[in-house]
Protein backbone atom coordinates (compact mmCIF):
# COMPACT_ATOMS: atom_id res chain seq x y z
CA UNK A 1 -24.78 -128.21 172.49
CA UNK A 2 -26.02 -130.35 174.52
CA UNK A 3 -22.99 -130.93 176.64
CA UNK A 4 -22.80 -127.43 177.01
CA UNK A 5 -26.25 -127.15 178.88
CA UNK A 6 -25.03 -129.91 180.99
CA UNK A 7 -21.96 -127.85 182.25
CA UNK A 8 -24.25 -124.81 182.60
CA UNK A 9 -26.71 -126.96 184.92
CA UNK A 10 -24.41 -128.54 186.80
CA UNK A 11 -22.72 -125.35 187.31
CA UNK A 12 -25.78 -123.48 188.35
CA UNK A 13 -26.61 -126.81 190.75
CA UNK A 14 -23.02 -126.19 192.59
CA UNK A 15 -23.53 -122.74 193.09
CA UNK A 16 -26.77 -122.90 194.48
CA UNK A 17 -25.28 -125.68 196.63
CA UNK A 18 -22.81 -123.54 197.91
CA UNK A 19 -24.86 -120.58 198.50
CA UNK A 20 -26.89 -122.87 200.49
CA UNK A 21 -24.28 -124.67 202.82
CA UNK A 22 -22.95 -121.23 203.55
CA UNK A 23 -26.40 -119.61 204.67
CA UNK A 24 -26.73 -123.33 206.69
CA UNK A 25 -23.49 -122.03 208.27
CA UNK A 26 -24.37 -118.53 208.78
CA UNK A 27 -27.62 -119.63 210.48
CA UNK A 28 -26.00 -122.37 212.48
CA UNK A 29 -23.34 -119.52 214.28
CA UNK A 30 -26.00 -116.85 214.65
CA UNK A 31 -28.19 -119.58 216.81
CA UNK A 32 -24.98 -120.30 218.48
CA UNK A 33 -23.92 -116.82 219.21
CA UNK A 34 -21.09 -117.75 217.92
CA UNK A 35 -20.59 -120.22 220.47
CA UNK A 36 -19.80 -116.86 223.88
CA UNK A 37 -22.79 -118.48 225.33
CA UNK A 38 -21.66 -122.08 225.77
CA UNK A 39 -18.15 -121.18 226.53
CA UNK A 40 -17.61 -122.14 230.08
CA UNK A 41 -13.78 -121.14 230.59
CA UNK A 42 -11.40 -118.16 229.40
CA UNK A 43 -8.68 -118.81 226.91
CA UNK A 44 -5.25 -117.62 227.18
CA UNK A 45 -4.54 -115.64 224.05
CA UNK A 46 -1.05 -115.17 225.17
CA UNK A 47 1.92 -114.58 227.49
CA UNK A 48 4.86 -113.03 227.95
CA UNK A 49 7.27 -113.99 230.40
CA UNK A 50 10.02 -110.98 231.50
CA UNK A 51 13.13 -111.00 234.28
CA UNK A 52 12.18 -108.12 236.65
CA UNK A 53 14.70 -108.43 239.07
CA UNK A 54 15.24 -111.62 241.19
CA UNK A 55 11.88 -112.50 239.68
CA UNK A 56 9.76 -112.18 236.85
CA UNK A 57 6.74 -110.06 235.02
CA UNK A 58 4.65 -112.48 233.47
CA UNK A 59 1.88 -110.68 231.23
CA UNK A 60 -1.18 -112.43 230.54
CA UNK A 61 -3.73 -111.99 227.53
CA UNK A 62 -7.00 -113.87 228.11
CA UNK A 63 -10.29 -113.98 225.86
CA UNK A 64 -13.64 -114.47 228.08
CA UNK A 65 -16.27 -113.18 225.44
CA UNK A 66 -19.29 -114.31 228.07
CA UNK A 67 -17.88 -111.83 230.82
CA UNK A 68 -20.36 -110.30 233.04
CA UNK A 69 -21.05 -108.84 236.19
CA UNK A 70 -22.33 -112.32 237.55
CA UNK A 71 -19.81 -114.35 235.35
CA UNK A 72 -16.54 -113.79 234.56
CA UNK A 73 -13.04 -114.60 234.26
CA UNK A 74 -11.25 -113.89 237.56
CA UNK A 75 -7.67 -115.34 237.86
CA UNK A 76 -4.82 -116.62 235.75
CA UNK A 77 -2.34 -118.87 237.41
CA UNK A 78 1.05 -120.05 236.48
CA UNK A 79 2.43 -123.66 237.22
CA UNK A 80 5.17 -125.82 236.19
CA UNK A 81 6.05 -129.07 234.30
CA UNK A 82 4.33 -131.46 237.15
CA UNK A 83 1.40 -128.83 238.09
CA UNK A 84 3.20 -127.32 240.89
CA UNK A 85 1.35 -123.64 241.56
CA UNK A 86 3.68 -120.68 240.75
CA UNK A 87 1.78 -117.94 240.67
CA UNK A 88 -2.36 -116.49 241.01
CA UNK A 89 -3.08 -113.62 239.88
CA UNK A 90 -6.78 -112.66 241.06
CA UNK A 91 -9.37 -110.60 238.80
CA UNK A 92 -12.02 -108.34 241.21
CA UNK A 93 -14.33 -107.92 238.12
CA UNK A 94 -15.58 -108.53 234.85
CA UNK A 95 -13.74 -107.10 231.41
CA UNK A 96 -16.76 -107.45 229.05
CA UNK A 97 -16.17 -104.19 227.78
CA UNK A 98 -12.21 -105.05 227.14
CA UNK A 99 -11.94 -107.90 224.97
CA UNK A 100 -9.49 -109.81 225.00
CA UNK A 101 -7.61 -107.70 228.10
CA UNK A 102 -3.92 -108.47 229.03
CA UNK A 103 -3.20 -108.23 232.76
CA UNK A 104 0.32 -109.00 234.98
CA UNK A 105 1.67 -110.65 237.44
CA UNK A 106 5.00 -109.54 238.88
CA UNK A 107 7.59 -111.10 241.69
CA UNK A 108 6.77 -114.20 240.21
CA UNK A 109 9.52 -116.56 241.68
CA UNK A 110 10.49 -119.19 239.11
CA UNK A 111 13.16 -122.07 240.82
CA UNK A 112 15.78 -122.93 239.18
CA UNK A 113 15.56 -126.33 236.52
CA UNK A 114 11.69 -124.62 235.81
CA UNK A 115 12.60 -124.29 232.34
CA UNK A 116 8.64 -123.94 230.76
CA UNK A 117 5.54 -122.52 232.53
CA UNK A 118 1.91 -123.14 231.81
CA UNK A 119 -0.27 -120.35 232.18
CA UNK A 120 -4.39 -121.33 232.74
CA UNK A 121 -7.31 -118.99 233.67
CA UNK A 122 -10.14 -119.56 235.90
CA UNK A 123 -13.74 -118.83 235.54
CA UNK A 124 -15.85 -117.37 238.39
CA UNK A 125 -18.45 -120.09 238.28
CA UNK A 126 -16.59 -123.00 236.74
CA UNK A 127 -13.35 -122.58 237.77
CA UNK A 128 -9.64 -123.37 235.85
CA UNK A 129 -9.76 -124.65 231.89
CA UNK A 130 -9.92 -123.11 228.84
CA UNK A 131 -7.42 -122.94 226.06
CA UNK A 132 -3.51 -122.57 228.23
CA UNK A 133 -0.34 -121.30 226.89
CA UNK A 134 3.23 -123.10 227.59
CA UNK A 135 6.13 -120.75 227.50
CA UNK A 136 9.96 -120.89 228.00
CA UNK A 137 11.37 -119.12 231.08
CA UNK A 138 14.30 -116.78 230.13
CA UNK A 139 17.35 -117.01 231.94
């Protein structure tokens, strides 16, 4: 019996422990807001690199959850293997209202022996970082 009470309390003792570390954690992310307010750069969801042509369509996904009017993420770029600048393409405004949004760049000129790109994006205020994506150029 009196092991029995002890599984019963100990039981009750991890559940309330648990409840309690996940309303911590709930609490913790709602102060944060989720952590769009200290985010300084966008993130590049994904990309998508196509032959158009001589060239190629390279289509962009980025995530800037803080996007404003007086913030906001306003270019992707594409470079190669030692940082050498591809491709910009510029944004005019904010998406804040389109999250994530997927935008393209085309006639993107790719030299030969470029066999990966790294795509970054750039935010209005802080300028290029975030999360980047490193793709494979088709050819």
């Amino acid at each position: 019996m009196h092991r029995e009470r002890s599984t019963v309390t100990r039981r009750r003792r991890v559940g309330a422990f648990l409840a309690a570390s996940a309303l911590a954690l709930t609490a913790c992310t709602a102060s944060s807001g989720g952590g769009d307010d200290d985010q300084r750069f966008p993130d590049v969801v994904s990309a998508e690199l196509e032959p158009d042509g001589d060239a190629y369509r390279l289509s962009v996904t980025l995530s800037s959850p803080y996007d404003s009017p007086e913030r906001y993420a306003d270019a992707f770029r594409a470079v190669d293997g030692d940082g050498a600048l591809l491709g910009v393409r510029e944004l005019a405004h904010d998406h804040a209202n389109e999250q994530p949004f997927t935008r393209a760049l085309t006639g993107l000129t790719i030299p030969d022996g470029v066999d990966r790109i790294t795509v970054e994006g750039r935010d209005l205020e802080h300028g290029w970082g975030g999360e980047a994506v490193t793709i494979d150029v088709p050819r």
